[in-house]
PDB file of N, CA and C in Angstrom:
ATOM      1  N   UNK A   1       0.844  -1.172   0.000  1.00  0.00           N
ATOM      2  CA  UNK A   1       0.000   0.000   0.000  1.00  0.00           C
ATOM      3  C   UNK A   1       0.897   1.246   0.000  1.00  0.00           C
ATOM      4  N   UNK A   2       0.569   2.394  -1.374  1.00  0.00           N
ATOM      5  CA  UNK A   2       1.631   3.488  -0.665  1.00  0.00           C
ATOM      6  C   UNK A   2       1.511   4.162  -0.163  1.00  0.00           C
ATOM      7  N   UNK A   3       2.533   4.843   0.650  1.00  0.00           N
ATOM      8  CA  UNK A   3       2.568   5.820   1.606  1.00  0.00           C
ATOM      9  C   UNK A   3       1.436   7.221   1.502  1.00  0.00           C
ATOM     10  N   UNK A   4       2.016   7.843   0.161  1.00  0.00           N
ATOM     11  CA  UNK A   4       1.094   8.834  -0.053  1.00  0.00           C
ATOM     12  C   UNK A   4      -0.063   8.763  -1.197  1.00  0.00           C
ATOM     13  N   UNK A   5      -1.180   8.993  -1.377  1.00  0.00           N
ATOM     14  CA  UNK A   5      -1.512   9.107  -2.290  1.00  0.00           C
ATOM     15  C   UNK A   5      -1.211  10.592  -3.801  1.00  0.00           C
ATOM     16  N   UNK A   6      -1.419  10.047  -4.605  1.00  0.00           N
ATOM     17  CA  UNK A   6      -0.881  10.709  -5.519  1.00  0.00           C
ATOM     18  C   UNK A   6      -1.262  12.364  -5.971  1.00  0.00           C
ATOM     19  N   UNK A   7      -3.032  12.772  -5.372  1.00  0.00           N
ATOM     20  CA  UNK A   7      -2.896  13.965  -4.974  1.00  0.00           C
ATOM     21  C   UNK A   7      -2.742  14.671  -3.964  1.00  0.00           C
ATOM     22  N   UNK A   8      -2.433  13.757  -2.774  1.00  0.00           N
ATOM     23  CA  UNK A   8      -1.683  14.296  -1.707  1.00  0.00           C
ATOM     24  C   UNK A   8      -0.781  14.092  -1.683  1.00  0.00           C
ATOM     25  N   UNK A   9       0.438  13.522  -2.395  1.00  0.00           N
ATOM     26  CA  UNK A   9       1.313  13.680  -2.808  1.00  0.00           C
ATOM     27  C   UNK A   9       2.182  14.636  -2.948  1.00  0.00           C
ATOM     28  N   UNK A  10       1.225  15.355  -3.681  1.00  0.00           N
ATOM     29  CA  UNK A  10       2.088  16.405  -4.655  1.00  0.00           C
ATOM     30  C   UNK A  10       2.392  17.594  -3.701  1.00  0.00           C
ATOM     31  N   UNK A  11       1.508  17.204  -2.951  1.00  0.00           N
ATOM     32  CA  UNK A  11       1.725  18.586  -1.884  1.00  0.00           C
ATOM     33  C   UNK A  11       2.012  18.184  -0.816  1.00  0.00           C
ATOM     34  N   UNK A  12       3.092  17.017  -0.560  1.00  0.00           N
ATOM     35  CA  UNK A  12       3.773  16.529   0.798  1.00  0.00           C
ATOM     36  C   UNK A  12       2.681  15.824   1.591  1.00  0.00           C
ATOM     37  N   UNK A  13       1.336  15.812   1.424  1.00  0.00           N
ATOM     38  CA  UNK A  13       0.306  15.495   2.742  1.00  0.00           C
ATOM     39  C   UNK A  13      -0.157  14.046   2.190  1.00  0.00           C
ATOM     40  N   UNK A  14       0.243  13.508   3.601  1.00  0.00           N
ATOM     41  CA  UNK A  14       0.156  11.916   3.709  1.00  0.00           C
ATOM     42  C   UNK A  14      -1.536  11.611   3.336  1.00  0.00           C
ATOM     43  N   UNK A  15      -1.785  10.508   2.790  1.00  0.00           N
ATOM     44  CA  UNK A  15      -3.104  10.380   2.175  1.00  0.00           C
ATOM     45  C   UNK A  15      -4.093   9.842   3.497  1.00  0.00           C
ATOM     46  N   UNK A  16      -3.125   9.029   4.734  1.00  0.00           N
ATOM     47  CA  UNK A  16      -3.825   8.625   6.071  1.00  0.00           C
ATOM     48  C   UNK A  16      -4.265   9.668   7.004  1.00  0.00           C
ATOM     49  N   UNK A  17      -3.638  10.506   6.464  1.00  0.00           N
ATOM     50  CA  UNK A  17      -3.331  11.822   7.537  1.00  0.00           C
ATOM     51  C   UNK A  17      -4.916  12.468   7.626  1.00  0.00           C
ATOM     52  N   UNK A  18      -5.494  12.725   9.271  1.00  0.00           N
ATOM     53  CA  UNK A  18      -6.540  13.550   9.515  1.00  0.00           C
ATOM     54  C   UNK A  18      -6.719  14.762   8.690  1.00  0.00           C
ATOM     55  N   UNK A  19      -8.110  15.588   8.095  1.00  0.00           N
ATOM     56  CA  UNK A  19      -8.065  16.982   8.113  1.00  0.00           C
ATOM     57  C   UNK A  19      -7.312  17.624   9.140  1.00  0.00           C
ATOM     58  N   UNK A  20      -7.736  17.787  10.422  1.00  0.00           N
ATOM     59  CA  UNK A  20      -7.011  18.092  11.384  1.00  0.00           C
ATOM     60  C   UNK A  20      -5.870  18.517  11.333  1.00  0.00           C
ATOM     61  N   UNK A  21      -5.075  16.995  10.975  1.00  0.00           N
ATOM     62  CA  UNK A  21      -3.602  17.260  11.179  1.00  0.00           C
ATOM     63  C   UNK A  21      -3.012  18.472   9.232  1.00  0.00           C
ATOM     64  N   UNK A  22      -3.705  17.913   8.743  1.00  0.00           N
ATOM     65  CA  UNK A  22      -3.251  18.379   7.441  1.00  0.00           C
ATOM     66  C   UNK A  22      -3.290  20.283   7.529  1.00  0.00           C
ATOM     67  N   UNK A  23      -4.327  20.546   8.110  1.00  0.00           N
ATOM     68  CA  UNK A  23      -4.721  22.194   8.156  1.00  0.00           C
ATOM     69  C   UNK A  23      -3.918  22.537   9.266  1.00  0.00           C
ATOM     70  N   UNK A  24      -3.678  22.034   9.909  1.00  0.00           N
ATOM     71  CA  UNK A  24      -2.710  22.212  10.873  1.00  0.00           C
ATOM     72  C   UNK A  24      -1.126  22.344  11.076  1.00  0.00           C
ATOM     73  N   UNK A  25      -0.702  21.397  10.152  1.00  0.00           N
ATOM     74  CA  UNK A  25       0.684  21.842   9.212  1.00  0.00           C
ATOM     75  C   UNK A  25       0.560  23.050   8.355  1.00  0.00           C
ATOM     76  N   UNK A  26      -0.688  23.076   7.572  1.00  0.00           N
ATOM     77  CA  UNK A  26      -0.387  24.340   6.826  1.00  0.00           C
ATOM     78  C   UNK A  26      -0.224  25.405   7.634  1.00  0.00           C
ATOM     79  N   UNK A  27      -1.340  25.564   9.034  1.00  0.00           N
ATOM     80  CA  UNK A  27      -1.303  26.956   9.544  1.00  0.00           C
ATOM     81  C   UNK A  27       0.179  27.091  10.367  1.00  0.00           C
ATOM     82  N   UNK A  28       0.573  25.694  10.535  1.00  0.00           N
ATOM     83  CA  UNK A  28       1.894  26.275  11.222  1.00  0.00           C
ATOM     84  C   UNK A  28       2.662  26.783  10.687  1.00  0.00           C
ATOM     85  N   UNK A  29       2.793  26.211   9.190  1.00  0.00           N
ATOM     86  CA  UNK A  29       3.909  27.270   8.092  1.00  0.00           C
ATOM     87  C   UNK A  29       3.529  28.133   7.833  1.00  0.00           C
ATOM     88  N   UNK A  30       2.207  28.761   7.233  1.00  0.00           N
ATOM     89  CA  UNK A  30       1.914  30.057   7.267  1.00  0.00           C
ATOM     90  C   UNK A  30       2.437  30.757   8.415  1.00  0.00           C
ATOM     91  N   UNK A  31       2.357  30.427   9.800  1.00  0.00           N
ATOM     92  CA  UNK A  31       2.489  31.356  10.800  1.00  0.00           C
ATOM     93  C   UNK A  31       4.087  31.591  11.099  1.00  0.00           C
ATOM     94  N   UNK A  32       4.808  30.464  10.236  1.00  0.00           N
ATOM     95  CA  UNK A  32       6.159  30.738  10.154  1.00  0.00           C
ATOM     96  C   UNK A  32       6.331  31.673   9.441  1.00  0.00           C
ATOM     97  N   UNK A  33       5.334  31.690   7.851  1.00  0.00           N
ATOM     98  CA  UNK A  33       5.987  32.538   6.828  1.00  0.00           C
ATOM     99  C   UNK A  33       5.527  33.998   8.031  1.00  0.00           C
ATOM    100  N   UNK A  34       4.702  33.844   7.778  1.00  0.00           N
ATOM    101  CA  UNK A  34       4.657  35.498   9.128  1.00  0.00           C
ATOM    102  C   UNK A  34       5.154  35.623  10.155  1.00  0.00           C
ATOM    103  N   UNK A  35       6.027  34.861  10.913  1.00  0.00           N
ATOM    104  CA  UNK A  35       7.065  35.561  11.846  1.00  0.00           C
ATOM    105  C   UNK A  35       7.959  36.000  10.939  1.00  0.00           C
ATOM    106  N   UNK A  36       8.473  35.149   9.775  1.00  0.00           N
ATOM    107  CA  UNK A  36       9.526  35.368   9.312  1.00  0.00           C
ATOM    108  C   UNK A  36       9.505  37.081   8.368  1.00  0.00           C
ATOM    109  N   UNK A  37       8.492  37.158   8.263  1.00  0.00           N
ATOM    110  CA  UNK A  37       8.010  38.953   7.592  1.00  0.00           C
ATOM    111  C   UNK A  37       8.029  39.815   8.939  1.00  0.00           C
ATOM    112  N   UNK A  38       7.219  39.704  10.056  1.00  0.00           N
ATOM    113  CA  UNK A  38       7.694  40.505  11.218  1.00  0.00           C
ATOM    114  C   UNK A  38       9.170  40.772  12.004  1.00  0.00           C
ATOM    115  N   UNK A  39      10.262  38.847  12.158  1.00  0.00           N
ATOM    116  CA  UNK A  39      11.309  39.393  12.252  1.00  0.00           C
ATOM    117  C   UNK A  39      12.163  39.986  11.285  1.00  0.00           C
ATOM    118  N   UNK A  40      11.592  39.966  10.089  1.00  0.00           N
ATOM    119  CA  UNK A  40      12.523  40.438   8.945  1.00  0.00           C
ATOM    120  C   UNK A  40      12.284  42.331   9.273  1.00  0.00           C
ATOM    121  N   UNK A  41      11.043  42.561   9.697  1.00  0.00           N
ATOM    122  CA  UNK A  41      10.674  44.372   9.703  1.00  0.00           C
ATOM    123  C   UNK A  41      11.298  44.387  10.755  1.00  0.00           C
ATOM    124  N   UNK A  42      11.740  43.788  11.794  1.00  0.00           N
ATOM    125  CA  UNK A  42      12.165  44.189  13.125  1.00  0.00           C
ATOM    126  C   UNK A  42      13.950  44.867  13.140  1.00  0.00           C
ATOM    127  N   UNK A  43      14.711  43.830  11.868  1.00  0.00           N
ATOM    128  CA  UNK A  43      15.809  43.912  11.923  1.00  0.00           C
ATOM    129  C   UNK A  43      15.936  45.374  11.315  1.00  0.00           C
ATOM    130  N   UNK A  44      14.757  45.750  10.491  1.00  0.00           N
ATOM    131  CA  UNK A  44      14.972  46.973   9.885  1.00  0.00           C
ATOM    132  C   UNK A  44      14.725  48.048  10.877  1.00  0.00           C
ATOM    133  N   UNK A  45      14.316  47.895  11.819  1.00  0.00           N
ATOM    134  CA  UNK A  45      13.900  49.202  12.890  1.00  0.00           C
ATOM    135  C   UNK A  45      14.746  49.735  13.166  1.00  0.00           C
ATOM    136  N   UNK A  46      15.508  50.426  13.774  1.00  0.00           N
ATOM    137  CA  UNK A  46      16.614  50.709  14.018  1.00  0.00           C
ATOM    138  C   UNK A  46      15.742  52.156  15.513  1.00  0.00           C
ATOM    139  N   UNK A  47      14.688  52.542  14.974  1.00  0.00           N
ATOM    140  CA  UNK A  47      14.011  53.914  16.019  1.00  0.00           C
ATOM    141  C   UNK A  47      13.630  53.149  17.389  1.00  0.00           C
ATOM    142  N   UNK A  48      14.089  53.523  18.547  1.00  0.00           N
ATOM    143  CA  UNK A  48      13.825  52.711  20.140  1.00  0.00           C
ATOM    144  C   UNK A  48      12.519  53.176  20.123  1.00  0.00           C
ATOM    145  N   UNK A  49      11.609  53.444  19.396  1.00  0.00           N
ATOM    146  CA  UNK A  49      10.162  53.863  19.962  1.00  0.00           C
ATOM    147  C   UNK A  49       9.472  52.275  18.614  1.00  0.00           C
ATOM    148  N   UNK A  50       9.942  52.428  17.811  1.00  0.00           N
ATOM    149  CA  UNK A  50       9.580  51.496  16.898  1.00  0.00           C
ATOM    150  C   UNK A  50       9.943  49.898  17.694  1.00  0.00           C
ATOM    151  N   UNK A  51      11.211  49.823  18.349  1.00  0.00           N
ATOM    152  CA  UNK A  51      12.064  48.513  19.144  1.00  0.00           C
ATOM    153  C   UNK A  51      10.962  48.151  20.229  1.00  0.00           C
ATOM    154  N   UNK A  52      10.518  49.626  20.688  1.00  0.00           N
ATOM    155  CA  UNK A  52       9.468  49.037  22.000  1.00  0.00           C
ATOM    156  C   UNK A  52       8.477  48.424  21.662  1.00  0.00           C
ATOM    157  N   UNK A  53       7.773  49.375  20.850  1.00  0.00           N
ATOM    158  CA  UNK A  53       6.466  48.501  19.928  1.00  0.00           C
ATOM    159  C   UNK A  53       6.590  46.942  19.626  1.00  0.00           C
ATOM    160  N   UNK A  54       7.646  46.599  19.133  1.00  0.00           N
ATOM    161  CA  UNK A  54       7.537  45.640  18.302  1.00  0.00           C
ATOM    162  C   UNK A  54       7.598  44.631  19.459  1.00  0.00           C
ATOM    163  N   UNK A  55       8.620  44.754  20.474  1.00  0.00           N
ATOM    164  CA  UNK A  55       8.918  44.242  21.993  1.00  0.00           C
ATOM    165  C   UNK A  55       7.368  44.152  22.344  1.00  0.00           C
ATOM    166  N   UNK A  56       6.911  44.862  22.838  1.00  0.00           N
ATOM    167  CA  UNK A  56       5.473  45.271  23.646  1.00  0.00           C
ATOM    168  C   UNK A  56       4.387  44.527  23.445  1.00  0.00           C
ATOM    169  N   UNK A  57       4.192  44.736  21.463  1.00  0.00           N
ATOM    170  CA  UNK A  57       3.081  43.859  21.361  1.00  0.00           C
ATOM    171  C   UNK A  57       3.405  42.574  20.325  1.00  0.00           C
ATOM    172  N   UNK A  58       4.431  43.226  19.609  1.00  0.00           N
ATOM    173  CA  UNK A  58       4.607  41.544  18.216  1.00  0.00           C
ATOM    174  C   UNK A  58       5.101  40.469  19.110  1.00  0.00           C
ATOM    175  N   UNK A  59       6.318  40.932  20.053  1.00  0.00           N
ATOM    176  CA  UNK A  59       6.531  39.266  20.378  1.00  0.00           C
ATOM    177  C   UNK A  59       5.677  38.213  21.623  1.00  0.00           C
ATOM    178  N   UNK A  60       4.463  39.413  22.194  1.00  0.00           N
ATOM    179  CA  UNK A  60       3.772  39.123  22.974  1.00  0.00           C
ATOM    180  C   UNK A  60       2.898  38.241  22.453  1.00  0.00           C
ATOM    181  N   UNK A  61       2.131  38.840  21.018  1.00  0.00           N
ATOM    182  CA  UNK A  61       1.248  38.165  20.362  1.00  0.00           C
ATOM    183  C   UNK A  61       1.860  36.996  19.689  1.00  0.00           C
ATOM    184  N   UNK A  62       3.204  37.189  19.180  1.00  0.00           N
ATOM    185  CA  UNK A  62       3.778  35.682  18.604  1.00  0.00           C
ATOM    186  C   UNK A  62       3.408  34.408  19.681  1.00  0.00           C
ATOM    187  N   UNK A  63       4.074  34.986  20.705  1.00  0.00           N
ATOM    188  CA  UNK A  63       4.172  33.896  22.065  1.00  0.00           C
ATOM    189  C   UNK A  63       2.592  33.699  21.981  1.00  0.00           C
ATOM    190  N   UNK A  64       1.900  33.747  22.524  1.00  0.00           N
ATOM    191  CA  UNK A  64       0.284  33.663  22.052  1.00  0.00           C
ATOM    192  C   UNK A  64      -0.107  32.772  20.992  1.00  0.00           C
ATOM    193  N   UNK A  65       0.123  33.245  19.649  1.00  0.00           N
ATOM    194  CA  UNK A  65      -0.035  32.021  18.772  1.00  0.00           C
ATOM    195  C   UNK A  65       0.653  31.156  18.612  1.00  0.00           C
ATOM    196  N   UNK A  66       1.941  30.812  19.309  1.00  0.00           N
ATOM    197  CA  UNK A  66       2.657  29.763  19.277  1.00  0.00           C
ATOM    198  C   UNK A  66       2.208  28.817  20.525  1.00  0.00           C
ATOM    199  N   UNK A  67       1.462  29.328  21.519  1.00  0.00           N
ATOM    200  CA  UNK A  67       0.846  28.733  22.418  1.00  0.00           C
ATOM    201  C   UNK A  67      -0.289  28.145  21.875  1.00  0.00           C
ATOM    202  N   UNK A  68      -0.669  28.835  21.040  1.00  0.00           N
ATOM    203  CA  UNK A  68      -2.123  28.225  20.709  1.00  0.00           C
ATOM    204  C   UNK A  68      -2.083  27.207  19.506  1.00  0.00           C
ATOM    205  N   UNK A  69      -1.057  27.108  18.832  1.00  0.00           N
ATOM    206  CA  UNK A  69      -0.786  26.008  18.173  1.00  0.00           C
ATOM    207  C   UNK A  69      -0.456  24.594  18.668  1.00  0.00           C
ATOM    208  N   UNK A  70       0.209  25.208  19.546  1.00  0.00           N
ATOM    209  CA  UNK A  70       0.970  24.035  20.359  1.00  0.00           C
ATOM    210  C   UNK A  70      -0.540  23.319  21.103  1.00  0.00           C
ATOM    211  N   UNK A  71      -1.140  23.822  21.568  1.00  0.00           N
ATOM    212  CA  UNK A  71      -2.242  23.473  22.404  1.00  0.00           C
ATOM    213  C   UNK A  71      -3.184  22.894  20.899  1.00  0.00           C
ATOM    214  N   UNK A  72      -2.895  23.010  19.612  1.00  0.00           N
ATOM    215  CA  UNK A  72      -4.227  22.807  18.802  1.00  0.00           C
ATOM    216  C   UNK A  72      -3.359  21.430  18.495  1.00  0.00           C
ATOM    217  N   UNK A  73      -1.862  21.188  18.682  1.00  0.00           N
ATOM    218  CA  UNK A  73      -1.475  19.919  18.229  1.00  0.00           C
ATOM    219  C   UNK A  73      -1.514  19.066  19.391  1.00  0.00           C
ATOM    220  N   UNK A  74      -1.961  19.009  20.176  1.00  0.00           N
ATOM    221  CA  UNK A  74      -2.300  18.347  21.617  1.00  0.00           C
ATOM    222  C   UNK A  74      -3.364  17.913  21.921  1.00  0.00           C
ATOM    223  N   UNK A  75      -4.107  18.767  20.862  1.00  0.00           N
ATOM    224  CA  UNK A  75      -5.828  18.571  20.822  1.00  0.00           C
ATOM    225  C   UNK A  75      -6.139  17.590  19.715  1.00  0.00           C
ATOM    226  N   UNK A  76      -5.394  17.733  18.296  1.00  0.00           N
ATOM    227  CA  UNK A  76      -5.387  16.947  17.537  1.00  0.00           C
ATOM    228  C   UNK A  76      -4.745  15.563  17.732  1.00  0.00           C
ATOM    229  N   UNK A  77      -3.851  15.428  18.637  1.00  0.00           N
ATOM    230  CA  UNK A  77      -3.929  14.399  19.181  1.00  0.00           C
ATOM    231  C   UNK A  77      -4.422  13.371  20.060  1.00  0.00           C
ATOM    232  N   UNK A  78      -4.861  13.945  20.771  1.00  0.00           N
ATOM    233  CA  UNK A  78      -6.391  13.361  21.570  1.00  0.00           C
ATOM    234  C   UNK A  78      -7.444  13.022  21.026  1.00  0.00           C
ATOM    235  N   UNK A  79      -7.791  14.027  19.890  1.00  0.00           N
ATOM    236  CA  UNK A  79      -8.791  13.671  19.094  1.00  0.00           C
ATOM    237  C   UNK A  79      -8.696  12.349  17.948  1.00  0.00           C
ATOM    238  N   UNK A  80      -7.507  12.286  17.786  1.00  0.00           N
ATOM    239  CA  UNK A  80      -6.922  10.805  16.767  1.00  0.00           C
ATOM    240  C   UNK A  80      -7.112   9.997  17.625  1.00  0.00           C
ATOM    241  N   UNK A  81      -6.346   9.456  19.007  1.00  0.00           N
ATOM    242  CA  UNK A  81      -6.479   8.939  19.840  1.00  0.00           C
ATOM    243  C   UNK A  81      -8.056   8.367  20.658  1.00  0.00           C
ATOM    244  N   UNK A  82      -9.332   9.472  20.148  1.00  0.00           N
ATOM    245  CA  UNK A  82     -10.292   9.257  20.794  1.00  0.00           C
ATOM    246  C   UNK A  82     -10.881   8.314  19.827  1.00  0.00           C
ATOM    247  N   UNK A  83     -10.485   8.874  18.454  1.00  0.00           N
ATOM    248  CA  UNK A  83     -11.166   7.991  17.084  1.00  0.00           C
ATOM    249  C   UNK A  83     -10.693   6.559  17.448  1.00  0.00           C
ATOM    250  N   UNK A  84      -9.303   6.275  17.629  1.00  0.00           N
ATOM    251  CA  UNK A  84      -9.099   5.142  17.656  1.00  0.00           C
ATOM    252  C   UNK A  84      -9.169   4.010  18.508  1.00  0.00           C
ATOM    253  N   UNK A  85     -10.112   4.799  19.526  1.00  0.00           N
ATOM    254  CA  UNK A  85     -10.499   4.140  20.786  1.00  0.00           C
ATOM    255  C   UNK A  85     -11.781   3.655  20.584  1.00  0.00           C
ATOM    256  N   UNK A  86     -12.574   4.331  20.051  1.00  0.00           N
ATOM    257  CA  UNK A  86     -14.210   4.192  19.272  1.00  0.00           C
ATOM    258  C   UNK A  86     -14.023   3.092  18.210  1.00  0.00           C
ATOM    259  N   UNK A  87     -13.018   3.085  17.100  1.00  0.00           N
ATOM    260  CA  UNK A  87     -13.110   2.091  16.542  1.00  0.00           C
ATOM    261  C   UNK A  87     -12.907   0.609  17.158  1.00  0.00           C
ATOM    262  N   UNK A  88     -12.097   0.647  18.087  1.00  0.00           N
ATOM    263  CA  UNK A  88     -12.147  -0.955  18.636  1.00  0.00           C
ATOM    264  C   UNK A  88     -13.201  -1.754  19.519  1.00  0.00           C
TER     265      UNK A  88
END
């Protein structure tokens, strides 16, 4: 049997793999590609009123959605785990 199927394939996502888990990889890379645009504006700041801002509220709110991911892959795992308890 193979691993991936051939239109999930093409886009890395395992063909066994939950919705769940699949939307869930994507939002984590999206939320990479957007740290990676916020620390990229940060390096450009150079004004201490601009440094505080970004301090104050971007890395507050990063920490935040990196919490809340982390907590949505903890959830998606319980939830696989609950499926596979129902099936037996």
């Amino acid at each position: 049997m193979p691993k991936h199927d051939l239109l999930f394939g093409l886009f890395g996502l395992s063909y066994y793999e939950s919705d769940f888990v699949v939307q869930h990889k994507l939002l984590k890379r999206e939320m990479s590609d957007y740290k990676d645009f916020l620390y990229g504006l940060k390096s450009k700041w150079t004004d201490k009123k601009k440094e505080e801002f970004f301090r104050k509220h971007i890395n507050s709110t990063v920490e935040d959605a990196d919490s809340y991911l982390f907590s949505c892959e903890k959830l998606i795992m319980y939830i696989e785990e609950a499926r596979k308890l129902k099936e037996i």
